[in-house]
PDB file of N, CA and C in Angstrom:
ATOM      1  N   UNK A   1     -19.701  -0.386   7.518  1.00  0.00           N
ATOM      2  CA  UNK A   1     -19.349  -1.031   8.763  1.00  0.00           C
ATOM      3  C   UNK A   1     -17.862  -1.358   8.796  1.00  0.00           C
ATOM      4  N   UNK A   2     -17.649  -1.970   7.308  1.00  0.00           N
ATOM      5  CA  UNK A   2     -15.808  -2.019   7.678  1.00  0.00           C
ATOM      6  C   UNK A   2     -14.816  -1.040   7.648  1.00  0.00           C
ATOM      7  N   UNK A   3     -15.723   0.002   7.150  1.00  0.00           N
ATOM      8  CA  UNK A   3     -14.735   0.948   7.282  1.00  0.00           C
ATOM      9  C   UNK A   3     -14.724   1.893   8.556  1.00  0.00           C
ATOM     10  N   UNK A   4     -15.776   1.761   9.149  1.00  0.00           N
ATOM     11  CA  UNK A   4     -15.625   1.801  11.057  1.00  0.00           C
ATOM     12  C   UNK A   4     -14.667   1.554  11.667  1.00  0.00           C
ATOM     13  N   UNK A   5     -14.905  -0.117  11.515  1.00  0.00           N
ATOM     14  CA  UNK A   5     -13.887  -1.379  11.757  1.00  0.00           C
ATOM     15  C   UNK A   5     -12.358  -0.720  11.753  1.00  0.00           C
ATOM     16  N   UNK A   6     -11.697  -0.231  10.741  1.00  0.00           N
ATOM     17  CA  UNK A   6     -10.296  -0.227  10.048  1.00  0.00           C
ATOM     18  C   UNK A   6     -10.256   1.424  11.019  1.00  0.00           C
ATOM     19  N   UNK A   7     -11.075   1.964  10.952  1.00  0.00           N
ATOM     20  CA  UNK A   7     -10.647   3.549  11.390  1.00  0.00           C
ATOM     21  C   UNK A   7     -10.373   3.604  12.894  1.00  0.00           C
ATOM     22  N   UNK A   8     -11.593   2.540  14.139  1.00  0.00           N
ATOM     23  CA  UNK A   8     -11.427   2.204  15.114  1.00  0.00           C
ATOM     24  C   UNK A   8     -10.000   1.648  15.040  1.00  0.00           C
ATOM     25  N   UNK A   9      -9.702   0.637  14.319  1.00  0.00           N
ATOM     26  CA  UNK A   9      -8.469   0.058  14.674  1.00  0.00           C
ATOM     27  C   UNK A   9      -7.266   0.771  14.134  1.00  0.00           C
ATOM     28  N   UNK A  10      -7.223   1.613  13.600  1.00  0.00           N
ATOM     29  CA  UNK A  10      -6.407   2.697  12.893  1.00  0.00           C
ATOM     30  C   UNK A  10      -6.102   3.628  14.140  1.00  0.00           C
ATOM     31  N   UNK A  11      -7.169   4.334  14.562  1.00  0.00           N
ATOM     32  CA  UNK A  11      -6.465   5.563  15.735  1.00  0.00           C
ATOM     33  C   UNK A  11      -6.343   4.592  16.913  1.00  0.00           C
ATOM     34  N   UNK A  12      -6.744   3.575  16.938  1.00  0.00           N
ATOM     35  CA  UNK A  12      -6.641   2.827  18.333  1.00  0.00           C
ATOM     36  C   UNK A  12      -4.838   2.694  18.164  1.00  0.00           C
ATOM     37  N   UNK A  13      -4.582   1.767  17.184  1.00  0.00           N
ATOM     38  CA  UNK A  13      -2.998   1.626  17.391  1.00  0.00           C
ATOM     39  C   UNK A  13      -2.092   3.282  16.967  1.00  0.00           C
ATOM     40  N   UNK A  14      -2.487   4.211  16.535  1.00  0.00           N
ATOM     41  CA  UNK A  14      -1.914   5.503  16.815  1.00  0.00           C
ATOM     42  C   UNK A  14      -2.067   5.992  18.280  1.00  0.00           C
ATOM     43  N   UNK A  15      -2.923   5.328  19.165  1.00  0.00           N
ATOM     44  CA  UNK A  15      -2.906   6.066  20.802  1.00  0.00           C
ATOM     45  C   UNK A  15      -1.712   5.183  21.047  1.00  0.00           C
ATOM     46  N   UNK A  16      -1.885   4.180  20.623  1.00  0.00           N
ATOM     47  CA  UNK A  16      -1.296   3.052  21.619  1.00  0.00           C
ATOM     48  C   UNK A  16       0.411   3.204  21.512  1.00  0.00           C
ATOM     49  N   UNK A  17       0.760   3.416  19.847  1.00  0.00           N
ATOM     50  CA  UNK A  17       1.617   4.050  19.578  1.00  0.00           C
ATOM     51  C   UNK A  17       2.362   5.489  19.853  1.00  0.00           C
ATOM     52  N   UNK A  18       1.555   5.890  20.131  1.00  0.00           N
ATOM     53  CA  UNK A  18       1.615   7.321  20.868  1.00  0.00           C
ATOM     54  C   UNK A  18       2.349   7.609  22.398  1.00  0.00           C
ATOM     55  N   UNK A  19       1.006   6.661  23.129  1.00  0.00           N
ATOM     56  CA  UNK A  19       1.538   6.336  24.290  1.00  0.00           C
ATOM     57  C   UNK A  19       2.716   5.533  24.608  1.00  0.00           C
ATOM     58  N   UNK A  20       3.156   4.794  23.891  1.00  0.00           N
ATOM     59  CA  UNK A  20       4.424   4.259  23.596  1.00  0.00           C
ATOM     60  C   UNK A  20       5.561   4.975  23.930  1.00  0.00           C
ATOM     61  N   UNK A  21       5.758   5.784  22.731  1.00  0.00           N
ATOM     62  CA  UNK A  21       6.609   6.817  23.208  1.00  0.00           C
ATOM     63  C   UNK A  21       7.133   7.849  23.710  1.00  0.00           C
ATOM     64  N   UNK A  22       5.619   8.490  24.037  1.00  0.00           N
ATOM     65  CA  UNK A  22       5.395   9.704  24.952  1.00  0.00           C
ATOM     66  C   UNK A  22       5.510   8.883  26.444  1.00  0.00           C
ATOM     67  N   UNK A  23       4.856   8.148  27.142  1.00  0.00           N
ATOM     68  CA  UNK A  23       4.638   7.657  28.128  1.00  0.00           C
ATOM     69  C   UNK A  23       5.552   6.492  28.930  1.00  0.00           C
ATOM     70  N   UNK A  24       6.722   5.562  27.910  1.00  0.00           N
ATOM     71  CA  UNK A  24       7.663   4.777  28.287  1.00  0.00           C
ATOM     72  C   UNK A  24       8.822   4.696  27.418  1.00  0.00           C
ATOM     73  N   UNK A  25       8.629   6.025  27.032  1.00  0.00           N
ATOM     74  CA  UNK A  25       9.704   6.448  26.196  1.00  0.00           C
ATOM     75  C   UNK A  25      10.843   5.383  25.406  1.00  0.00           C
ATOM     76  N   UNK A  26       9.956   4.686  24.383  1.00  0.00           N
ATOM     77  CA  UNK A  26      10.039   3.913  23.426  1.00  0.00           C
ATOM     78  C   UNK A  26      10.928   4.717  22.425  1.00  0.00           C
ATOM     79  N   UNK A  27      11.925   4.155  21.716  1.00  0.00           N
ATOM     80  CA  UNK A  27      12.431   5.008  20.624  1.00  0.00           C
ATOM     81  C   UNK A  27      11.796   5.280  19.584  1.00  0.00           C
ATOM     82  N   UNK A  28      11.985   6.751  19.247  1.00  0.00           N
ATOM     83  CA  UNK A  28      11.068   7.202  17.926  1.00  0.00           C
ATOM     84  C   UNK A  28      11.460   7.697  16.868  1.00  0.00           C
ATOM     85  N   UNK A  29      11.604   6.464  15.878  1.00  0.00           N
ATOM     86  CA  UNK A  29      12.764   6.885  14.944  1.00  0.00           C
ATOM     87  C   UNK A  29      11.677   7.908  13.762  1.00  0.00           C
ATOM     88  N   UNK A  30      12.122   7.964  12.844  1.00  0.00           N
ATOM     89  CA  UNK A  30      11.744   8.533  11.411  1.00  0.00           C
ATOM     90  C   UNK A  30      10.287   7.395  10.376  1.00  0.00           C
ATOM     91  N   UNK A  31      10.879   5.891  10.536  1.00  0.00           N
ATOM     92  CA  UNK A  31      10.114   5.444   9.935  1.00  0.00           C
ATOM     93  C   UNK A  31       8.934   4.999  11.235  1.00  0.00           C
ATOM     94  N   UNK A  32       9.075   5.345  12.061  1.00  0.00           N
ATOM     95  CA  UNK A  32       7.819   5.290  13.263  1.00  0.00           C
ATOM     96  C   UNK A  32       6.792   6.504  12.837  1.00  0.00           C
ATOM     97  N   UNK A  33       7.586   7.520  12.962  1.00  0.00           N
ATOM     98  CA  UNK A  33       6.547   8.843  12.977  1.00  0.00           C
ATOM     99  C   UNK A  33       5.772   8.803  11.597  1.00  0.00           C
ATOM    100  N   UNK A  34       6.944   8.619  10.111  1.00  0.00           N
ATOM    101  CA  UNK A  34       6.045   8.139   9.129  1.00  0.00           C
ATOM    102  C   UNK A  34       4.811   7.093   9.179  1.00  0.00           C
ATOM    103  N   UNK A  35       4.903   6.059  10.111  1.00  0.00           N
ATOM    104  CA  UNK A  35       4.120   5.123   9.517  1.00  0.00           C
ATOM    105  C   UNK A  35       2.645   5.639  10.250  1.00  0.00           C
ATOM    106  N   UNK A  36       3.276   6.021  11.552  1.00  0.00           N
ATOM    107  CA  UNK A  36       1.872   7.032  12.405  1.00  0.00           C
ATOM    108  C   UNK A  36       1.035   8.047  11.642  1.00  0.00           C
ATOM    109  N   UNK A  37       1.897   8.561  10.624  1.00  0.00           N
ATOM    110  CA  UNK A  37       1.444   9.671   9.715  1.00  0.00           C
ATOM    111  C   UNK A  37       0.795   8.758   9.287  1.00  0.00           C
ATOM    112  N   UNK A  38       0.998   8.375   8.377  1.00  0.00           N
ATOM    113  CA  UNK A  38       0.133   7.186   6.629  1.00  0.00           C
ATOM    114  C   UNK A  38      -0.779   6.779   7.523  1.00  0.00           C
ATOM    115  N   UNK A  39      -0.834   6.031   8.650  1.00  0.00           N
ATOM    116  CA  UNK A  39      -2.179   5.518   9.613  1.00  0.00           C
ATOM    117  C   UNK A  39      -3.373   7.015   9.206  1.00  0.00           C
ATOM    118  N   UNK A  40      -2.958   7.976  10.201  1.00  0.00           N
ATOM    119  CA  UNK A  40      -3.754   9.170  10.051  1.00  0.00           C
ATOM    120  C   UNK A  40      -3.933   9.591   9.155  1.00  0.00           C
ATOM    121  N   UNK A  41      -2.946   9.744   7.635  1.00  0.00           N
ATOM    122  CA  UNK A  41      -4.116   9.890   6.449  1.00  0.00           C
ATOM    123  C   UNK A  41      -4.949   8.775   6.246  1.00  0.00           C
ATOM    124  N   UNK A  42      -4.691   7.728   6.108  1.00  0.00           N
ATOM    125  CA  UNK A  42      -5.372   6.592   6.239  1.00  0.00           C
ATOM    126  C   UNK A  42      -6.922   6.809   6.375  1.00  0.00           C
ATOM    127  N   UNK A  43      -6.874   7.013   7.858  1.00  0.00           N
ATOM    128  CA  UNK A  43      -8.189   6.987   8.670  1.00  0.00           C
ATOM    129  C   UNK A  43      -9.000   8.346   7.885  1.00  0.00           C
ATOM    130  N   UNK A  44      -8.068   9.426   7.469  1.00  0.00           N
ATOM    131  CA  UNK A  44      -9.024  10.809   7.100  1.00  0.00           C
ATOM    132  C   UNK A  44      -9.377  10.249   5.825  1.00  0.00           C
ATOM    133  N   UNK A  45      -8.776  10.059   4.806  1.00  0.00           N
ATOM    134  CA  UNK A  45      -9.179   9.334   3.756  1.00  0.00           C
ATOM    135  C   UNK A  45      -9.974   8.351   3.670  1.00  0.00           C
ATOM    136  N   UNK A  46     -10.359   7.514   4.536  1.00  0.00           N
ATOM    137  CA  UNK A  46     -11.800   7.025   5.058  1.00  0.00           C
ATOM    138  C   UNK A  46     -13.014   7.681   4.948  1.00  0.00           C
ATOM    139  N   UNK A  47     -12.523   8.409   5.860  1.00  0.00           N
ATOM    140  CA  UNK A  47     -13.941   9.388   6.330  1.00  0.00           C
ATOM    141  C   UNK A  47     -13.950  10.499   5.200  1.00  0.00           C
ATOM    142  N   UNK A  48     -12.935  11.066   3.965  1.00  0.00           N
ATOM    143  CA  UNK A  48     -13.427  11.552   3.496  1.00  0.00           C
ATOM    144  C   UNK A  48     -14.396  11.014   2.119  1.00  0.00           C
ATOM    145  N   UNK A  49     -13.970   9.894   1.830  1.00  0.00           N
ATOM    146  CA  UNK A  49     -13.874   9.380   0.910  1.00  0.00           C
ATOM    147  C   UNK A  49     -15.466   8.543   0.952  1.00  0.00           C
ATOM    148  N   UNK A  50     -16.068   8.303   2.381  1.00  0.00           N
ATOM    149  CA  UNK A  50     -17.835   8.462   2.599  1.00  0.00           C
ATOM    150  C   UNK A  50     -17.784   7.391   3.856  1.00  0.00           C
ATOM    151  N   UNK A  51     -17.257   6.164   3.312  1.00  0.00           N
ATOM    152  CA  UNK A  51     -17.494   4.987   3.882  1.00  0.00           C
ATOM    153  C   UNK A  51     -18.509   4.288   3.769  1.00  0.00           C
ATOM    154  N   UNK A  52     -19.510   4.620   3.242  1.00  0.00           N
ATOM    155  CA  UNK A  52     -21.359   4.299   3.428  1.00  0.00           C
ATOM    156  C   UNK A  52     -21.272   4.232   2.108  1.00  0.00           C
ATOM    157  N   UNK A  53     -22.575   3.120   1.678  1.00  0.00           N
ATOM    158  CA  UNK A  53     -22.843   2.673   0.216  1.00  0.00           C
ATOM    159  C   UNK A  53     -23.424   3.847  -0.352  1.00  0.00           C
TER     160      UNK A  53
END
């Protein structure tokens, strides 16, 4: 369940982040796009890793 939790809230702030700078053209430096990256392994490393007891 918490690892639902963290993955929901993981790609949620990568849209939001996303839309950020695609959509009100927010500046997008180097350590932005990195940290968007590490989110998205993040979340795959979740899901690969099972999540379930």
């Amino acid at each position: 369940m918490l690892a639902l939790l963290m993955q929901s809230g993981g790609l949620g702030t990568v849209l939001i982040a996303t839309i950020g700078i695609l959509w009100f053209k927010e500046p997008a430096n180097a350590l932005k796009i990195i940290s968007i990256g590490l989110v998205i392994i993040g979340v795959i490393g979740l899901n690969i890793s099972g999540g379930s007891h």
